[in-house]
PDB file of N, CA and C in Angstrom:
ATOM      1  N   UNK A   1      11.246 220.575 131.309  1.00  0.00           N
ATOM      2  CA  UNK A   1      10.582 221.129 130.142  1.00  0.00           C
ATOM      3  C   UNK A   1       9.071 221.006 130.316  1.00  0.00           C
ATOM      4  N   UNK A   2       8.379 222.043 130.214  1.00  0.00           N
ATOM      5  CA  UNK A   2       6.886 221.782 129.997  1.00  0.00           C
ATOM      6  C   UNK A   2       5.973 220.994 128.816  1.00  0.00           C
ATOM      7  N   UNK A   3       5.076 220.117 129.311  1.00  0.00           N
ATOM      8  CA  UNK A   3       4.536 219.556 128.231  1.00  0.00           C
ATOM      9  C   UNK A   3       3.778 220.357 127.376  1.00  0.00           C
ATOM     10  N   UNK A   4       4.028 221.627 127.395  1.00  0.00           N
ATOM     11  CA  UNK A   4       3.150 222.978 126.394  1.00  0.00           C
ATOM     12  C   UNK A   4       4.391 222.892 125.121  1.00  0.00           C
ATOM     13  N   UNK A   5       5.509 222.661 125.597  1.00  0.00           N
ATOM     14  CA  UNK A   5       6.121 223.273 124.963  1.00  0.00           C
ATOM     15  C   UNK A   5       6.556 222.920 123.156  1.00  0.00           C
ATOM     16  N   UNK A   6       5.484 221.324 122.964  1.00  0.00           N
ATOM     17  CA  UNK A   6       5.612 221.526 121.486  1.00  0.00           C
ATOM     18  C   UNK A   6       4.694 222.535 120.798  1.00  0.00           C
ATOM     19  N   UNK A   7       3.641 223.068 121.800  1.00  0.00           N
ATOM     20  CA  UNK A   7       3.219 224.007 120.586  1.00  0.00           C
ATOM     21  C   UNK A   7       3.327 224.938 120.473  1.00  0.00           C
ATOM     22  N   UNK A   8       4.607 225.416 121.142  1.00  0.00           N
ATOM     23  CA  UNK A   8       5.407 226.827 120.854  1.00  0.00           C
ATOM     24  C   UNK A   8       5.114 226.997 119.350  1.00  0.00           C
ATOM     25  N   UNK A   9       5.130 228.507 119.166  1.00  0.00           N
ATOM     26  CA  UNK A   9       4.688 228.788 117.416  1.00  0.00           C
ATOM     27  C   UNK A   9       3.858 228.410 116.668  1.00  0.00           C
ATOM     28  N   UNK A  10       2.859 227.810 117.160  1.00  0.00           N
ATOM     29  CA  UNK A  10       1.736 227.194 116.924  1.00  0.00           C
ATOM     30  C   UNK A  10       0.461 227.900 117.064  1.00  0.00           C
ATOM     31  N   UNK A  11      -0.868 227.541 116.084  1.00  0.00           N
ATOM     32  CA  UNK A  11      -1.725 228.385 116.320  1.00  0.00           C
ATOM     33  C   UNK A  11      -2.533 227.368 117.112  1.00  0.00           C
ATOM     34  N   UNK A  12      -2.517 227.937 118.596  1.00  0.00           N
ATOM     35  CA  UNK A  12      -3.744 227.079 119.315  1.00  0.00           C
ATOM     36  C   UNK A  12      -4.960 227.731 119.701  1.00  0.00           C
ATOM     37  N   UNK A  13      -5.607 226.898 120.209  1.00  0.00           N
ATOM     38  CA  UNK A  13      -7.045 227.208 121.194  1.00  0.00           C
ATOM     39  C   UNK A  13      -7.178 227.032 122.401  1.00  0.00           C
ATOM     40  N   UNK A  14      -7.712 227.612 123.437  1.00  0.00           N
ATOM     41  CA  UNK A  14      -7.310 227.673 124.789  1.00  0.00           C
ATOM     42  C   UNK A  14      -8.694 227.065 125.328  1.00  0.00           C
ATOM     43  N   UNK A  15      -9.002 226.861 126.616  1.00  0.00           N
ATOM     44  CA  UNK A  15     -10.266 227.124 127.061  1.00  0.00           C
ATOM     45  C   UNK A  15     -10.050 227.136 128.535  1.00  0.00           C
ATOM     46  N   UNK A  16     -10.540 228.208 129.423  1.00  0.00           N
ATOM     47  CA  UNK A  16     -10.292 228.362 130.511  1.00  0.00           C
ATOM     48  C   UNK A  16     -11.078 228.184 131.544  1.00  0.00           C
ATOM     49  N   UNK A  17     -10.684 228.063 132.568  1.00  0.00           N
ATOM     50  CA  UNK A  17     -11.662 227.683 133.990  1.00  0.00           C
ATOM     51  C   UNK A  17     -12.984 227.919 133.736  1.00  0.00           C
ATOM     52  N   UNK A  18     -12.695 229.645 133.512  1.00  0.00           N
ATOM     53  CA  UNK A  18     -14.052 230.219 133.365  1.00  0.00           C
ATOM     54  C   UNK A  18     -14.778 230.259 132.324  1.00  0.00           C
ATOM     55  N   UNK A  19     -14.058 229.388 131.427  1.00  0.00           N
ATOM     56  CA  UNK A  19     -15.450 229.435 130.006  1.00  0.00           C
ATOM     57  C   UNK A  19     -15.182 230.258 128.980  1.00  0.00           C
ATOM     58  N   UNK A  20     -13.934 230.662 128.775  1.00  0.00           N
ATOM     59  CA  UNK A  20     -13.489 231.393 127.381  1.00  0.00           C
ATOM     60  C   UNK A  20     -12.660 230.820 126.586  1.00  0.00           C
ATOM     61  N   UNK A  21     -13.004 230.511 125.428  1.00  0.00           N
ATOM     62  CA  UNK A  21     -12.676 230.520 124.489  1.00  0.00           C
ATOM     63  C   UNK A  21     -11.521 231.773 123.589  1.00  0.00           C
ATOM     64  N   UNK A  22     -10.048 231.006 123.682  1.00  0.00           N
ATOM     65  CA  UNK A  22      -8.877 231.879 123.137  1.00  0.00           C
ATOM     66  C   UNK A  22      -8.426 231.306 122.304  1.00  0.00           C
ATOM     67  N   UNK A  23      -7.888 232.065 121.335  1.00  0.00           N
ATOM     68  CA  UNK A  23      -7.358 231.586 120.135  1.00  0.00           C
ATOM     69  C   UNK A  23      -5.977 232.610 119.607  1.00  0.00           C
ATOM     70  N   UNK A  24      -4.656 232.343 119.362  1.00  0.00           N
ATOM     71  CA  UNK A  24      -3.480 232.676 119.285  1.00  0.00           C
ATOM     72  C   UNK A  24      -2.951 231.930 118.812  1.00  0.00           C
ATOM     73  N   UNK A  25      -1.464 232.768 118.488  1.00  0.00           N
ATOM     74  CA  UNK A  25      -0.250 231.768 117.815  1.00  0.00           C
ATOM     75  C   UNK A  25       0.526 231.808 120.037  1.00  0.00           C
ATOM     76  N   UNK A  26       0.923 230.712 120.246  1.00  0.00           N
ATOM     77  CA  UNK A  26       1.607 230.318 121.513  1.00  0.00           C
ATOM     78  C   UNK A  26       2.906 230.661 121.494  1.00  0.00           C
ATOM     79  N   UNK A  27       3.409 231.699 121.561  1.00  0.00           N
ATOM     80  CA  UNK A  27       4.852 232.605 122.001  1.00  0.00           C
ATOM     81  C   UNK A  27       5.532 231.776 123.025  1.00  0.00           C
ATOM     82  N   UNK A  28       5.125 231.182 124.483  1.00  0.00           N
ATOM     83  CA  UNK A  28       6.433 230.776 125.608  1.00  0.00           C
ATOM     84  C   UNK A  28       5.013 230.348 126.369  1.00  0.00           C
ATOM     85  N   UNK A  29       5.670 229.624 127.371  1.00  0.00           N
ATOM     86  CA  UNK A  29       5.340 228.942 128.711  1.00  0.00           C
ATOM     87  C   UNK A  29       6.289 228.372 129.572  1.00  0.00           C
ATOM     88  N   UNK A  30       5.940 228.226 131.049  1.00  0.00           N
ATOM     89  CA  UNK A  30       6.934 228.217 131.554  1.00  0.00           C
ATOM     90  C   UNK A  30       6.347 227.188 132.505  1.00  0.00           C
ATOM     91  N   UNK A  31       7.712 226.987 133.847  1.00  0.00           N
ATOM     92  CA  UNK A  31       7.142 225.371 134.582  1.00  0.00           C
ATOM     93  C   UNK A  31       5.782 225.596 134.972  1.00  0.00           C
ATOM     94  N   UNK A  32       4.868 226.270 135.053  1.00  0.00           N
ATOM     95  CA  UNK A  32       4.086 226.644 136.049  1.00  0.00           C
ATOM     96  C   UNK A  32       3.096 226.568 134.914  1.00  0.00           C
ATOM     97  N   UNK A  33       2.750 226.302 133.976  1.00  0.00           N
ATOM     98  CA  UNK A  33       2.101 226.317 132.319  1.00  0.00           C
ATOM     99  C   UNK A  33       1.147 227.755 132.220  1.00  0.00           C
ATOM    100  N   UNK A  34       2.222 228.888 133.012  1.00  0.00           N
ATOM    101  CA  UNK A  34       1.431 230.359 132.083  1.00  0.00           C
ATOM    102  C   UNK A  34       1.833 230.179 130.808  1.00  0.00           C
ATOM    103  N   UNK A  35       1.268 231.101 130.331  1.00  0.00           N
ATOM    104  CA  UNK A  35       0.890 230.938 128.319  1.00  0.00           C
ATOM    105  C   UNK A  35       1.187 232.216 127.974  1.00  0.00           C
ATOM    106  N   UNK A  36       1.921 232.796 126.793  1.00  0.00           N
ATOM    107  CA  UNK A  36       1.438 233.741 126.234  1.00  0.00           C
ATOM    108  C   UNK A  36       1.228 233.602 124.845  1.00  0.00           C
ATOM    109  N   UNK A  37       0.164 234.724 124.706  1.00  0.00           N
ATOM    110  CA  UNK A  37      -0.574 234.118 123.175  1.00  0.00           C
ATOM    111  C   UNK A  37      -0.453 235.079 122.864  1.00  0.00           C
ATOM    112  N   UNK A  38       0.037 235.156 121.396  1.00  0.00           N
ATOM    113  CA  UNK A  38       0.088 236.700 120.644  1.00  0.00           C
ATOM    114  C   UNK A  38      -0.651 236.132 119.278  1.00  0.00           C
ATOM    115  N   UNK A  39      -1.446 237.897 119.071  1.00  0.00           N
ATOM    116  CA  UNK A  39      -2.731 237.729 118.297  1.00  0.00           C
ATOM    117  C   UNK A  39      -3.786 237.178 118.447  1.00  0.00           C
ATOM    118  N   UNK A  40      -3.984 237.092 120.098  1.00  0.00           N
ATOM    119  CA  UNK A  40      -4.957 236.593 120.626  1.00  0.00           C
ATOM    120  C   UNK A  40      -6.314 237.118 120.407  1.00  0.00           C
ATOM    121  N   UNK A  41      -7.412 236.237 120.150  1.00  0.00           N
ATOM    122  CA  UNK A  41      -8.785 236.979 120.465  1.00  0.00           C
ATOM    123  C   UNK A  41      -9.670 236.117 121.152  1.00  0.00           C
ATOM    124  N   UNK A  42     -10.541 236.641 121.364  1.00  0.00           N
ATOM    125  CA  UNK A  42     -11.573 235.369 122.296  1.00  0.00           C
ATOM    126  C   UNK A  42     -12.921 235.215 121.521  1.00  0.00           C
ATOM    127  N   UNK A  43     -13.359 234.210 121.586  1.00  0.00           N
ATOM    128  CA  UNK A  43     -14.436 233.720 120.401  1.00  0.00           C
ATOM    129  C   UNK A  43     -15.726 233.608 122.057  1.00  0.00           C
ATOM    130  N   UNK A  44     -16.818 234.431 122.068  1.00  0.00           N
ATOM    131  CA  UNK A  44     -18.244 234.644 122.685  1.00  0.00           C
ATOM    132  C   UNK A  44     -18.964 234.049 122.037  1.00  0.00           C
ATOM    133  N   UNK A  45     -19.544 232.788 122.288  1.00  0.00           N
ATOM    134  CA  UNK A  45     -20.551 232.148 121.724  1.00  0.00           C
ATOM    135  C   UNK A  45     -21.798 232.358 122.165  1.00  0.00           C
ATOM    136  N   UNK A  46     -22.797 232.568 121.289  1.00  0.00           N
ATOM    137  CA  UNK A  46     -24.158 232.925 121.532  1.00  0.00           C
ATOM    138  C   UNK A  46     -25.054 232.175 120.840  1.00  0.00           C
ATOM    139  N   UNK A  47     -26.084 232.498 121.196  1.00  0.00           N
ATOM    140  CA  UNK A  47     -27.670 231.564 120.195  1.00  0.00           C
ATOM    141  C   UNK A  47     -27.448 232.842 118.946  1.00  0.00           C
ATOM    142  N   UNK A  48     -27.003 234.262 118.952  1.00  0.00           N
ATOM    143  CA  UNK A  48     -26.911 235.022 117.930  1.00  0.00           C
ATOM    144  C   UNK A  48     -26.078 234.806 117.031  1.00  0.00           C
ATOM    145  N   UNK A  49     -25.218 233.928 117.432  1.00  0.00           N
ATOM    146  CA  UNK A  49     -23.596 234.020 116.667  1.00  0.00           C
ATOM    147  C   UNK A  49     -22.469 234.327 117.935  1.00  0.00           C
ATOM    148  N   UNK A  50     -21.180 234.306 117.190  1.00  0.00           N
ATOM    149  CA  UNK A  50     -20.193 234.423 117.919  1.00  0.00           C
ATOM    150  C   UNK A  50     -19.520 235.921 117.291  1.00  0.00           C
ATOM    151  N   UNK A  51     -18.989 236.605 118.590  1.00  0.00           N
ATOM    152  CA  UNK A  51     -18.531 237.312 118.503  1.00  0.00           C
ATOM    153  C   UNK A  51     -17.183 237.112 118.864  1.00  0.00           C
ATOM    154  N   UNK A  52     -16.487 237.719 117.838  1.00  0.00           N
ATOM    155  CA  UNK A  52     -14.936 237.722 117.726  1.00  0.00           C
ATOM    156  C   UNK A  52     -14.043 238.862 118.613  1.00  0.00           C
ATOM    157  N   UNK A  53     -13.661 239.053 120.134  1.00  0.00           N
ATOM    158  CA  UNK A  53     -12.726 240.100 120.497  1.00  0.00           C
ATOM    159  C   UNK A  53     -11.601 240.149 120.524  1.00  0.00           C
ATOM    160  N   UNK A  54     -10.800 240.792 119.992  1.00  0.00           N
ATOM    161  CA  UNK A  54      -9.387 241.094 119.591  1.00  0.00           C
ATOM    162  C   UNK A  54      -8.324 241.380 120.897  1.00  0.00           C
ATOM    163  N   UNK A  55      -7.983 240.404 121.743  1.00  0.00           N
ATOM    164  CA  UNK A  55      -7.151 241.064 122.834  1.00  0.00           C
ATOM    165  C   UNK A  55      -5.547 241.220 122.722  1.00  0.00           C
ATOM    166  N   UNK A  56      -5.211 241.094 121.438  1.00  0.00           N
ATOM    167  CA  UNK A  56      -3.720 241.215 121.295  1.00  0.00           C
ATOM    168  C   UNK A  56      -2.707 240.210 122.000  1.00  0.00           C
ATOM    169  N   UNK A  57      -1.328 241.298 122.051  1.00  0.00           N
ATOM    170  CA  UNK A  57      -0.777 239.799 123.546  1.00  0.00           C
ATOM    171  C   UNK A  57      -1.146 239.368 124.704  1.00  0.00           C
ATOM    172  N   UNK A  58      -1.484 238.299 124.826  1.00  0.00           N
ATOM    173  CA  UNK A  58      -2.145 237.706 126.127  1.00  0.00           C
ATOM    174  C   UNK A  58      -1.813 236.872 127.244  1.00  0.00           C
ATOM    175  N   UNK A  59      -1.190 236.911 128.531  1.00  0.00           N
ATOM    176  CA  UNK A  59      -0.928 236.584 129.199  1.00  0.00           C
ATOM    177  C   UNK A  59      -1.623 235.563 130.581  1.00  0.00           C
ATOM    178  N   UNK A  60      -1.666 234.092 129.988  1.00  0.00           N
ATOM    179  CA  UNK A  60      -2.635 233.079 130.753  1.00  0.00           C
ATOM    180  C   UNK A  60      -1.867 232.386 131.641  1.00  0.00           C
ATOM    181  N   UNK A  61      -2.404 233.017 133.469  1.00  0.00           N
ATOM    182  CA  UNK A  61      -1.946 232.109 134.269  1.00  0.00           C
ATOM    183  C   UNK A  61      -2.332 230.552 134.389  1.00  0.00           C
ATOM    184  N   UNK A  62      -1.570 229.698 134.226  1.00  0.00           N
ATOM    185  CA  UNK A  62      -1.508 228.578 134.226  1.00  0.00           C
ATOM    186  C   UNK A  62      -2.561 227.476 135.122  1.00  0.00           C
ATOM    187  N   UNK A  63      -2.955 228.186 136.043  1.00  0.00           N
ATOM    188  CA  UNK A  63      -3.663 227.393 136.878  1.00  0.00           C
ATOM    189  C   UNK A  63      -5.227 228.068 136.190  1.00  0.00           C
ATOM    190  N   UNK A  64      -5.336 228.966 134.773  1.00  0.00           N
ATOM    191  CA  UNK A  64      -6.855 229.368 134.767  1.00  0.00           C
ATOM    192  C   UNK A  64      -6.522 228.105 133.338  1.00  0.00           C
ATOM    193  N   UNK A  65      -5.870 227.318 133.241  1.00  0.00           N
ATOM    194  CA  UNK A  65      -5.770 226.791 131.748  1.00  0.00           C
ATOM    195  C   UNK A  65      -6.280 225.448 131.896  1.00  0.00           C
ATOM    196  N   UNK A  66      -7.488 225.102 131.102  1.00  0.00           N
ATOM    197  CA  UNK A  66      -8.623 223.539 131.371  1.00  0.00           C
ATOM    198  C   UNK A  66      -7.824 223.079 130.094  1.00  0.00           C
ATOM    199  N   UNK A  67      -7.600 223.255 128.922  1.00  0.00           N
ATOM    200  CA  UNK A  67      -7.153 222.739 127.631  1.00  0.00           C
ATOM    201  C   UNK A  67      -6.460 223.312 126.559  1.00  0.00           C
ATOM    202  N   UNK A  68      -5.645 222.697 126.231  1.00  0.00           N
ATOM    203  CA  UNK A  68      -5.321 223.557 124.829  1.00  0.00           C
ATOM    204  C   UNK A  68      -4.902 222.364 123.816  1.00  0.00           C
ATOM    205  N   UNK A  69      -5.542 223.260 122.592  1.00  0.00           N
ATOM    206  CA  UNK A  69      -5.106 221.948 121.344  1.00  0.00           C
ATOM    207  C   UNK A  69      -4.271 223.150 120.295  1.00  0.00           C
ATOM    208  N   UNK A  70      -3.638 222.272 118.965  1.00  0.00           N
ATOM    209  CA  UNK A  70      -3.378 222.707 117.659  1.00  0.00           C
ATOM    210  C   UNK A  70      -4.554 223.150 116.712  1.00  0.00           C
ATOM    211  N   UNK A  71      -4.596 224.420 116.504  1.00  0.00           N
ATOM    212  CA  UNK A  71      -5.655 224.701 115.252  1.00  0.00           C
ATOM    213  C   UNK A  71      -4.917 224.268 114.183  1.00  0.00           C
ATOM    214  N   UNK A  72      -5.940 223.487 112.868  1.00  0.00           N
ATOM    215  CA  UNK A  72      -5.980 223.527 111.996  1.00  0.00           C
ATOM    216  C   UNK A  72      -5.719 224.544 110.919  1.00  0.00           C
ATOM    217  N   UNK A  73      -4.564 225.231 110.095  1.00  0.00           N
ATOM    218  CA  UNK A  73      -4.620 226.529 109.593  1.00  0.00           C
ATOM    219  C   UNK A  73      -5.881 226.557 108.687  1.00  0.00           C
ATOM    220  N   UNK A  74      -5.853 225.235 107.879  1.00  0.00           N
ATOM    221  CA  UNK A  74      -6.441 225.571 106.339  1.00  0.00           C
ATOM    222  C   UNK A  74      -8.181 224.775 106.788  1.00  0.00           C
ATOM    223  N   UNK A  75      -8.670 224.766 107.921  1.00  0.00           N
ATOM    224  CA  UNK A  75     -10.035 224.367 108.521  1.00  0.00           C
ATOM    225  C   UNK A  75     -10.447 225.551 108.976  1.00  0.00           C
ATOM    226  N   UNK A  76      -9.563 226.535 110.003  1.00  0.00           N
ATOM    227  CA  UNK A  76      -9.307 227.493 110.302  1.00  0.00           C
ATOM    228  C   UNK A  76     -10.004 228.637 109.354  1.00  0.00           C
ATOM    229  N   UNK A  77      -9.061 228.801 108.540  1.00  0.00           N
ATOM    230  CA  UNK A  77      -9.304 230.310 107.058  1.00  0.00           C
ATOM    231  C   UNK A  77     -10.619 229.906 106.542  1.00  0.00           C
ATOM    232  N   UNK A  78     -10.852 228.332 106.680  1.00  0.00           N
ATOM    233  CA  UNK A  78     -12.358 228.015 105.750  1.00  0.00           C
ATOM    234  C   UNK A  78     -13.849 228.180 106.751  1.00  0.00           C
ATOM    235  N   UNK A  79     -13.516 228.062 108.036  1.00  0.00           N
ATOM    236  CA  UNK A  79     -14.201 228.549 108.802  1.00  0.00           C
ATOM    237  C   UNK A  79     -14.899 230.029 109.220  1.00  0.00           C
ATOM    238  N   UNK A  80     -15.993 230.562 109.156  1.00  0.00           N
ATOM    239  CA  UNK A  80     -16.561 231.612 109.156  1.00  0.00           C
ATOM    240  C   UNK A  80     -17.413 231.639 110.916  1.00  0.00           C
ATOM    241  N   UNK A  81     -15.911 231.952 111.797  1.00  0.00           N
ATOM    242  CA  UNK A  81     -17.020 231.916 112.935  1.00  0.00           C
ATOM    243  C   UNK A  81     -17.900 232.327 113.680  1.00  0.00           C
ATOM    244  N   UNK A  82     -17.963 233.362 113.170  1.00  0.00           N
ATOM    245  CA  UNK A  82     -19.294 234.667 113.335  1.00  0.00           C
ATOM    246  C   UNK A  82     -20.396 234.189 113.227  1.00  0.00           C
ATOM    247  N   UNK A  83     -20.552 232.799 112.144  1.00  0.00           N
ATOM    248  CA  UNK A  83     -21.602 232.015 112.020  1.00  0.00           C
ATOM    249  C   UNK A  83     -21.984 231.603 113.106  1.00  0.00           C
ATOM    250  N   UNK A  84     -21.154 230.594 113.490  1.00  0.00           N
ATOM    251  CA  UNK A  84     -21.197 229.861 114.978  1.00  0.00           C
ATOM    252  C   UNK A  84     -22.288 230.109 115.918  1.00  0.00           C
ATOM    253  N   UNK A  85     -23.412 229.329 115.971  1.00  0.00           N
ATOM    254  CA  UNK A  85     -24.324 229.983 117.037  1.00  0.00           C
ATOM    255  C   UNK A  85     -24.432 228.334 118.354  1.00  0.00           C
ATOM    256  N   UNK A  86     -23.712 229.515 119.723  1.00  0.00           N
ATOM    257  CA  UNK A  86     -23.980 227.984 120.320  1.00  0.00           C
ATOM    258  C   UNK A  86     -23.852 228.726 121.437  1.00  0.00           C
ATOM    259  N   UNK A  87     -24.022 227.918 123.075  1.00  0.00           N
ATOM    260  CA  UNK A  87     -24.418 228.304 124.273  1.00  0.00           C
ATOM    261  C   UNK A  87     -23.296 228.506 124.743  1.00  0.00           C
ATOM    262  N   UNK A  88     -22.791 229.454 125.342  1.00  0.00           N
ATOM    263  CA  UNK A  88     -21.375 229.818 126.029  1.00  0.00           C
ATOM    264  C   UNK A  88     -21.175 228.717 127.376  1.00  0.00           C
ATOM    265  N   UNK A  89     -20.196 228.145 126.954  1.00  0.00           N
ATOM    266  CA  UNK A  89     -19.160 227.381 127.838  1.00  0.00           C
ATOM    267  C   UNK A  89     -19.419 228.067 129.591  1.00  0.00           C
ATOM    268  N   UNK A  90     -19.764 227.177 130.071  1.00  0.00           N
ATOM    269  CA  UNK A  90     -20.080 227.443 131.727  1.00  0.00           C
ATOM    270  C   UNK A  90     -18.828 227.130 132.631  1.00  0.00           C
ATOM    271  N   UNK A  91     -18.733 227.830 133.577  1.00  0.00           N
ATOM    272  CA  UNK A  91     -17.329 227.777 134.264  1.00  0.00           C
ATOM    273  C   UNK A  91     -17.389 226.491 135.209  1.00  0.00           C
ATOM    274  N   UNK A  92     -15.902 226.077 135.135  1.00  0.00           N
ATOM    275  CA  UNK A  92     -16.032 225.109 136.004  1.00  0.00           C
ATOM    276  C   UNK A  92     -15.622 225.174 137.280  1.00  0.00           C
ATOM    277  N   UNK A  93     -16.478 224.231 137.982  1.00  0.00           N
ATOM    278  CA  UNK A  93     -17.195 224.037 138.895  1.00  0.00           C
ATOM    279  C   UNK A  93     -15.784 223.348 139.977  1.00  0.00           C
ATOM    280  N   UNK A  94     -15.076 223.689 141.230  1.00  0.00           N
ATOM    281  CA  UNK A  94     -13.981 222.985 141.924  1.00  0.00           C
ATOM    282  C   UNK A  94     -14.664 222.481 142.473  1.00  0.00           C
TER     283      UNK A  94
END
């Protein structure tokens, strides 16, 4: 069993090798910890604000995956992240 697998149905947050920021409800994963996220979008952080892109179902190979946690629903809805002004996440470095 994969250790992803309590947050099946869950709304998480991703963050990947390269410095993006994903956000979805977590559909499946498998031994290899690909992800798929449905209702996915990716949160672009800037000194302007963050921009919100809508990528629908999303399919994350496992070896691009640095973290994932549980979102908060009701921190979540109270959150306005368009506000958000901050320096985009830099890729990491092997």
């Amino acid at each position: 069993m994969s250790l992803l697998q309590p947050y099946v149905d869950l709304d998480v947050l991703v963050i990947t090798i390269d410095g993006r920021v994903l956000v979805g409800k977590l559909r499946g994963t498998d031994q290899a910890s690909n992800i798929i996220l449905e209702k996915c979008h990716e949160r672009v952080f800037s000194s302007e604000g963050t921009e919100v892109i809508s990528l629908g179902l999303f399919l994350l190979r496992g070896d691009n995956l640095v973290t994932i946690g549980e979102l908060d629903a009701e921190k979540e809805a109270a959150l306005d992240v368009t506000e958000i002004k901050a320096d985009p996440l830099s890729e990491l470095k092997l």
